[in-house]
Protein backbone atom coordinates (compact mmCIF):
# COMPACT_ATOMS: atom_id res chain seq x y z
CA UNK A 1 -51.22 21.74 34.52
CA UNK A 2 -48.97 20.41 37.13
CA UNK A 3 -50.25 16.96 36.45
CA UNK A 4 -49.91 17.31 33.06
CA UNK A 5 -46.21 18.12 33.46
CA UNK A 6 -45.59 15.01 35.97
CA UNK A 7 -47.16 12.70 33.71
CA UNK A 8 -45.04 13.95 31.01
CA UNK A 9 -42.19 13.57 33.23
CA UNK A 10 -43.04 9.88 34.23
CA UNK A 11 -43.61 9.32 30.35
CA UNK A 12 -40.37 10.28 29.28
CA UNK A 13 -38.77 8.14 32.09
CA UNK A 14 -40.61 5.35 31.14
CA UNK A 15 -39.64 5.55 27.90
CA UNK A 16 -36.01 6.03 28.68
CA UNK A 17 -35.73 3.12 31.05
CA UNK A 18 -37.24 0.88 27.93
CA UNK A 19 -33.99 2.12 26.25
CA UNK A 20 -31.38 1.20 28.36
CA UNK A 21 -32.54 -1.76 28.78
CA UNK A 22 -33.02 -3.09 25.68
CA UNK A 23 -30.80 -6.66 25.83
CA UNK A 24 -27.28 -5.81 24.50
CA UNK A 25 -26.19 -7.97 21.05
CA UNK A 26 -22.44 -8.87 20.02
CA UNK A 27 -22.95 -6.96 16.66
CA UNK A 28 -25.84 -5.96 14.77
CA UNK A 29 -27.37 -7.46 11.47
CA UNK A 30 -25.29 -5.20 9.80
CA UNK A 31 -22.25 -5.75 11.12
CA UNK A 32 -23.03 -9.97 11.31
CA UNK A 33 -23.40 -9.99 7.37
CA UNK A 34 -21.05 -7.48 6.01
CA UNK A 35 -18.39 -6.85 8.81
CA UNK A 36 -15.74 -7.80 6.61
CA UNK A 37 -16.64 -4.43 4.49
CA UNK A 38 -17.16 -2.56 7.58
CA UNK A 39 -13.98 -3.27 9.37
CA UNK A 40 -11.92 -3.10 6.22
CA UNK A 41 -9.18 -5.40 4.84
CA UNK A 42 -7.45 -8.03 6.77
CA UNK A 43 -4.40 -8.61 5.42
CA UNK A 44 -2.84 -12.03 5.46
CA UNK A 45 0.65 -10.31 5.41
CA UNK A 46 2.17 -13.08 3.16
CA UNK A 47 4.57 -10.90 1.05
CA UNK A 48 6.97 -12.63 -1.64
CA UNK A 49 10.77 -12.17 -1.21
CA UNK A 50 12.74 -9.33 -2.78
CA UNK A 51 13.51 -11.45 -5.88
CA UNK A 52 9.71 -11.66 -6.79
CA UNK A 53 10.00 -8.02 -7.91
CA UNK A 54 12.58 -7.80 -10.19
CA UNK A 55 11.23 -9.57 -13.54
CA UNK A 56 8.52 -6.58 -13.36
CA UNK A 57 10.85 -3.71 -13.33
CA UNK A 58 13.27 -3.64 -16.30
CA UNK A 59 10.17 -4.15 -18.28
CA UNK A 60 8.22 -0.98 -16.85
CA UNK A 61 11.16 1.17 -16.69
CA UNK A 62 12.08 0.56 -20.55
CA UNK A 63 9.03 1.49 -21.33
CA UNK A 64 8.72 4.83 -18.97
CA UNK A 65 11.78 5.44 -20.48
CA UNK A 66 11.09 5.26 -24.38
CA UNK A 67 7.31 6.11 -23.98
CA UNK A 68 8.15 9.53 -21.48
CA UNK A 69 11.52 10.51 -22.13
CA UNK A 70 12.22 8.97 -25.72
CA UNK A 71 15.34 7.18 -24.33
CA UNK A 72 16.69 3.97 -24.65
CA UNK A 73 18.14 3.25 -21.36
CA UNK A 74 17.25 -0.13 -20.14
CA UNK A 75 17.97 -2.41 -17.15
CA UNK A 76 20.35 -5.23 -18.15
CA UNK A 77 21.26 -6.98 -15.11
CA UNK A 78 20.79 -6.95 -11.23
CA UNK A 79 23.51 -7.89 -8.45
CA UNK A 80 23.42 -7.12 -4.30
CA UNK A 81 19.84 -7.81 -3.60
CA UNK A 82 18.96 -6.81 -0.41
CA UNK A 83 15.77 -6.89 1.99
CA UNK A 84 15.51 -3.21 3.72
CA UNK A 85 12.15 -3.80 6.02
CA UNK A 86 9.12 -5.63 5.87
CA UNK A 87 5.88 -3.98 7.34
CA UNK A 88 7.63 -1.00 8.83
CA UNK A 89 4.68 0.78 9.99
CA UNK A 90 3.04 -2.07 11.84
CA UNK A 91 0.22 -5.06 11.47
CA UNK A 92 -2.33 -2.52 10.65
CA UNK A 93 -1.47 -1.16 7.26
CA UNK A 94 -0.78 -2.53 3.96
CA UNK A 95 2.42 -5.21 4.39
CA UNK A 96 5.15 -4.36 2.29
CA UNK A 97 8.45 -5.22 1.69
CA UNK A 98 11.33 -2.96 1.02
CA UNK A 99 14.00 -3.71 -1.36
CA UNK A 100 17.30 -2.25 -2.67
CA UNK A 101 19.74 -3.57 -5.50
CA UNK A 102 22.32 -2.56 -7.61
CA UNK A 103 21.26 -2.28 -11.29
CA UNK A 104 23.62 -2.07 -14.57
CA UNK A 105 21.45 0.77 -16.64
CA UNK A 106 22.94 0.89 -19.82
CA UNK A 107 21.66 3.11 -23.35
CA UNK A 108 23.09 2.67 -26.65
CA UNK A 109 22.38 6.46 -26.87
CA UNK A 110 24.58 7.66 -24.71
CA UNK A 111 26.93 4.67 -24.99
CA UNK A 112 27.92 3.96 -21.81
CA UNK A 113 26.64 1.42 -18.75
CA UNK A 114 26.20 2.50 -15.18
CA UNK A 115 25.45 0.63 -11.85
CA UNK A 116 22.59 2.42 -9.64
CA UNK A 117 20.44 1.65 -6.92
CA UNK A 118 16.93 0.42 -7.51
CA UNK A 119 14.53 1.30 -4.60
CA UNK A 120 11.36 -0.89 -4.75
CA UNK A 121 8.49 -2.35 -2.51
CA UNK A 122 6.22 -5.50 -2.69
CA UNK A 123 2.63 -4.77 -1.45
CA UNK A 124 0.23 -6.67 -0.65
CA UNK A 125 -3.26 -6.23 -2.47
CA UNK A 126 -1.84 -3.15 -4.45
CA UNK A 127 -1.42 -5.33 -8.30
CA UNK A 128 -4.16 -4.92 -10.78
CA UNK A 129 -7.70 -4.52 -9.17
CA UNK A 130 -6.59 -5.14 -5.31
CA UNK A 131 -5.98 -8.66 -5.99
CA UNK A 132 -2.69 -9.27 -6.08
CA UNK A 133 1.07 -8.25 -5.48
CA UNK A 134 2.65 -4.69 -6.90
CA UNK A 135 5.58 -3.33 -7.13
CA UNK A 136 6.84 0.54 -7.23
CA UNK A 137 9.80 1.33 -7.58
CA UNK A 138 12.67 3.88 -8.48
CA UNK A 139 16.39 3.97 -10.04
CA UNK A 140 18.21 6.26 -8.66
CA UNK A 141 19.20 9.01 -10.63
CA UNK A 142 16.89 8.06 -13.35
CA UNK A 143 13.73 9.89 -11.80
CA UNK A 144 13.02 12.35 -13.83
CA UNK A 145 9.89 13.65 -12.95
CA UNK A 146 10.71 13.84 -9.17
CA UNK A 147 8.13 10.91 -8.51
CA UNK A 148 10.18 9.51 -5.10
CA UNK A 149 12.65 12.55 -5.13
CA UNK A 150 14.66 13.32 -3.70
CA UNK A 151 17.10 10.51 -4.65
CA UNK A 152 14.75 8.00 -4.45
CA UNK A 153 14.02 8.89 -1.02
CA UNK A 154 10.08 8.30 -1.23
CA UNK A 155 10.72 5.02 -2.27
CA UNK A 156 12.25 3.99 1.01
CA UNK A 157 10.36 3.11 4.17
C-alpha cells in the first residue's frame, strides 16, 4: 500500500514538472489571430475640432423639439465657440472633445430669440454603427426631459 502511495506521489510530480515546463509562447493562437477583439478598441484619438459639430445640432434639436415637445424653437445661429477638454479621462477611453457655444434659440411661438449655451462632445467611434464621429449634446435650459440635468451639467466633462 505504501508503494502504491509513493508511486502515486512520484506520478503526480512527474506530471507536474511536465507542466511547468512546458516552453513559454508570446501569446497563444487565440490571442495571435484575434487579439485585436480580445484587447478591445485602439483608438487612433484623431478627433475633429469643435466646429465639426455644429452643422449636426440645429438639425437634431428642431426635430426633438417639434417631434417631443410640439415646439418650434430652432437654432438660428452660433457665436463664442470654444474647446473645453479633449480626452479628459485619459488615453484609455473613448477620445472626446468637449465643446461650449453660445446659441441664438429663437420660436415663432413664443416670439422671442434667446442666446444659451450649447454643451456638446465629439467622440470618437460613437456615429452610426461605431464607425464614425458623434455628437451629444445639450442647450441649456432647453432640456426638458432632464437628459444632462442639471443645467446641462452631464454634458460637461
Amino acid at each position: 500500500m505504501r508503494s502504491l502511495k509513493l508511486s502515486f506521489a512520484a506520478a503526480l510530480f512527474i506530471m507536474g514538472s511536465a507542466l511547468v515546463a512546458q516552453p513559454v509562447s508570446a501569446a497563444s493562437w487565440l490571442e495571435m489571430n484575434f487579439g485585436s477583439l480580445l484587447r478591445g478598441p485602439s483608438y487612433s484619438g484623431s478627433v475633429p475640432g469643435c466646429e465639426w459639430g455644429l452643422y449636426k445640432i440645429p438639425r437634431r434639436f428642431a426635430h426633438k423639439e417639434f417631434v417631443f415637445w410640439g415646439s418650434d424653437a430652432r437654432i438660428d445661429d452660433f457665436s463664442d465657440l470654444r474647446e473645453i477638454a479633449f480626452r479628459p479621462w485619459g488615453e484609455k477611453v473613448i477620445p472626446r472633445r468637449y465643446c461650449e457655444a453660445k446659441a441664438l434659440v429663437s420660436s415663432v411661438e413664443y416670439g422671442k430669440q434667446v442666446w444659451t449655451k450649447v454643451y456638446y462632445s465629439i467622440g470618437e467611434d460613437t456615429g452610426f454603427a461605431g464607425i464614425t464621429w458623434g455628437v451629444t449634446w445639450c442647450v441649456a435650459g432647453m432640456d426638458r426631459n432632464l437628459s444632462y440635468a442639471p443645467d446641462c451639467k452631464q454634458a460637461r466633462p
